[in-house]
C-alpha atoms as a PDB file:
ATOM      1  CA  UNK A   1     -11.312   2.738   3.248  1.00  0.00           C
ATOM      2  CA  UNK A   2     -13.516   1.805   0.983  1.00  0.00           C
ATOM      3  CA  UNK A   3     -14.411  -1.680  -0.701  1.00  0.00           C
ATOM      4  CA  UNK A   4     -12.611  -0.120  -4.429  1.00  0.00           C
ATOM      5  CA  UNK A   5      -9.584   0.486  -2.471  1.00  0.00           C
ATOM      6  CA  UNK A   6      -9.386  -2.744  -1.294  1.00  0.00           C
ATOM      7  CA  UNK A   7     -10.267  -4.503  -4.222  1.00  0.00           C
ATOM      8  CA  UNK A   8      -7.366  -2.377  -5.984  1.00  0.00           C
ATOM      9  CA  UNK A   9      -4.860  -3.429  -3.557  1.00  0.00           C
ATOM     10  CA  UNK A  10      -5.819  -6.859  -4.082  1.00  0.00           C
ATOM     11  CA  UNK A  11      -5.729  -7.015  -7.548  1.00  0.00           C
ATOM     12  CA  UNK A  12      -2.535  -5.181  -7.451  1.00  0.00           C
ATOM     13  CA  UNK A  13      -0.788  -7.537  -4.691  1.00  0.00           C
ATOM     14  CA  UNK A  14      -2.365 -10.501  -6.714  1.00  0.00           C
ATOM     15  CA  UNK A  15      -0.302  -9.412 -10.056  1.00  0.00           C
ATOM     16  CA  UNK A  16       2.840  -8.702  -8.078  1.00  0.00           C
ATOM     17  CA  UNK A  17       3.106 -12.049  -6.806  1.00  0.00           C
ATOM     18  CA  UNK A  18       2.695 -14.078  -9.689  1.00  0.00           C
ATOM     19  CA  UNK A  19       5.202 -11.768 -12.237  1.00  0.00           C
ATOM     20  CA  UNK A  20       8.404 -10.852 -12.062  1.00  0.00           C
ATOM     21  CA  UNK A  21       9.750  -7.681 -12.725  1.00  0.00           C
ATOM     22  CA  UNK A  22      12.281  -7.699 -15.721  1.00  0.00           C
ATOM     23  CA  UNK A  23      16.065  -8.538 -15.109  1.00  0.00           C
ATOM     24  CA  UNK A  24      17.177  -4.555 -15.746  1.00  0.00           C
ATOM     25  CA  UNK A  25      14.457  -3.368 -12.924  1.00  0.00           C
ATOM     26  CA  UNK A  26      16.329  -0.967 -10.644  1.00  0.00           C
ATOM     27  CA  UNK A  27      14.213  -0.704  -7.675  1.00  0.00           C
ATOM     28  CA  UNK A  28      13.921   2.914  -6.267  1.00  0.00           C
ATOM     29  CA  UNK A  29      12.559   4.727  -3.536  1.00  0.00           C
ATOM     30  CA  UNK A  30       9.806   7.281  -5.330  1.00  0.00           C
ATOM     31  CA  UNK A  31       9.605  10.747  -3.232  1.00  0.00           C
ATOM     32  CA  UNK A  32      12.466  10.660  -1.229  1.00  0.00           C
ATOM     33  CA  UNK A  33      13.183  14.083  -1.286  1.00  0.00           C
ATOM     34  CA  UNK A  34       9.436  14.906  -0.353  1.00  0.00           C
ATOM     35  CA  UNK A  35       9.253  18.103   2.682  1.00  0.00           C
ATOM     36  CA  UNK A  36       5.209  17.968   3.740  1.00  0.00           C
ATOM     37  CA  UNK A  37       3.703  15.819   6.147  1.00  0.00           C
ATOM     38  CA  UNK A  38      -0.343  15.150   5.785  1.00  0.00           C
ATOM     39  CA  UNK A  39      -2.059  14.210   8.675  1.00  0.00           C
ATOM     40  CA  UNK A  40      -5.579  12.186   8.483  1.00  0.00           C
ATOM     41  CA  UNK A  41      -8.550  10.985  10.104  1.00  0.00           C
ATOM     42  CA  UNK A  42      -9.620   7.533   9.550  1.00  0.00           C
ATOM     43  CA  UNK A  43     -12.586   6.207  11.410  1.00  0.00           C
ATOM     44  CA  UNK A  44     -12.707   2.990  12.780  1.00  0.00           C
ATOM     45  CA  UNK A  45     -13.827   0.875  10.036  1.00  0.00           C
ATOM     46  CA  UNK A  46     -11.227   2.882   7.684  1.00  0.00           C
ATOM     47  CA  UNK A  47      -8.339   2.007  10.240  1.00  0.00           C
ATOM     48  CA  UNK A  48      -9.591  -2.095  10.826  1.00  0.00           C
ATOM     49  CA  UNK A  49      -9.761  -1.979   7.215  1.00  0.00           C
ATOM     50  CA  UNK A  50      -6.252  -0.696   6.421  1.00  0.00           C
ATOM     51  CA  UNK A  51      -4.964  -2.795   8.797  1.00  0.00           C
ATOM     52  CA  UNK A  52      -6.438  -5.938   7.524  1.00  0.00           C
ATOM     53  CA  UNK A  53      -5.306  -5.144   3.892  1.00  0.00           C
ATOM     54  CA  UNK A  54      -1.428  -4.627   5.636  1.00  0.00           C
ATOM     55  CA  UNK A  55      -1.439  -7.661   7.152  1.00  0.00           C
ATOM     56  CA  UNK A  56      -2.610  -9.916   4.117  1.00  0.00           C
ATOM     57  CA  UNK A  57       0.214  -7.916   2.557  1.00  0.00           C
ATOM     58  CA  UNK A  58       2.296  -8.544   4.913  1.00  0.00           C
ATOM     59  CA  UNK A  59       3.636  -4.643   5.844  1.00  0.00           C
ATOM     60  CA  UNK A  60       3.181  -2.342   8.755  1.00  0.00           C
ATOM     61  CA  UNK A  61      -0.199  -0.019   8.306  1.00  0.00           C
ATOM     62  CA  UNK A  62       2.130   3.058   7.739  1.00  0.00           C
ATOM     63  CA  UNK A  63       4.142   1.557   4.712  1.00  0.00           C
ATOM     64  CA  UNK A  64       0.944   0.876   3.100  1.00  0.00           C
ATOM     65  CA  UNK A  65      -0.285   4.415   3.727  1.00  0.00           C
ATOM     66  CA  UNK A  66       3.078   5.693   2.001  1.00  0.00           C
ATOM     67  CA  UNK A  67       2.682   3.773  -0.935  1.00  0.00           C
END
């Protein structure tokens, strides 16, 4: 993964936590109807990296794949 990545998720998990989202949100699950599975290779910096980013955010590495 590389350092842009993470600096995206940060920013992004940053913004989330300090705003709220607007009384008429209506929270959805995106793709739910999705039929293809990709499969891919990480190495093992990629994978500590991914890993390190999920746990700050507090999810499992897979959810933070997903989204």
């Amino acid at each position: 993964m590389t350092d842009d990545i993470v600096e995206l998720l940060t920013t992004e998990g940053d913004h989330a936590e300090t705003h709220d989202l607007p009384d008429d949100a209506r929270p959805t699950r995106i793709g739910t109807t999705r039929s293809a599975v990709f499969s891919v290779r990480l190495n093992t910096d990629e994978i500590e990296a991914l890993q390190r980013v999920a746990a700050a955010a507090g999810l499992p590495a897979s959810t933070l794949v997903r989204t």
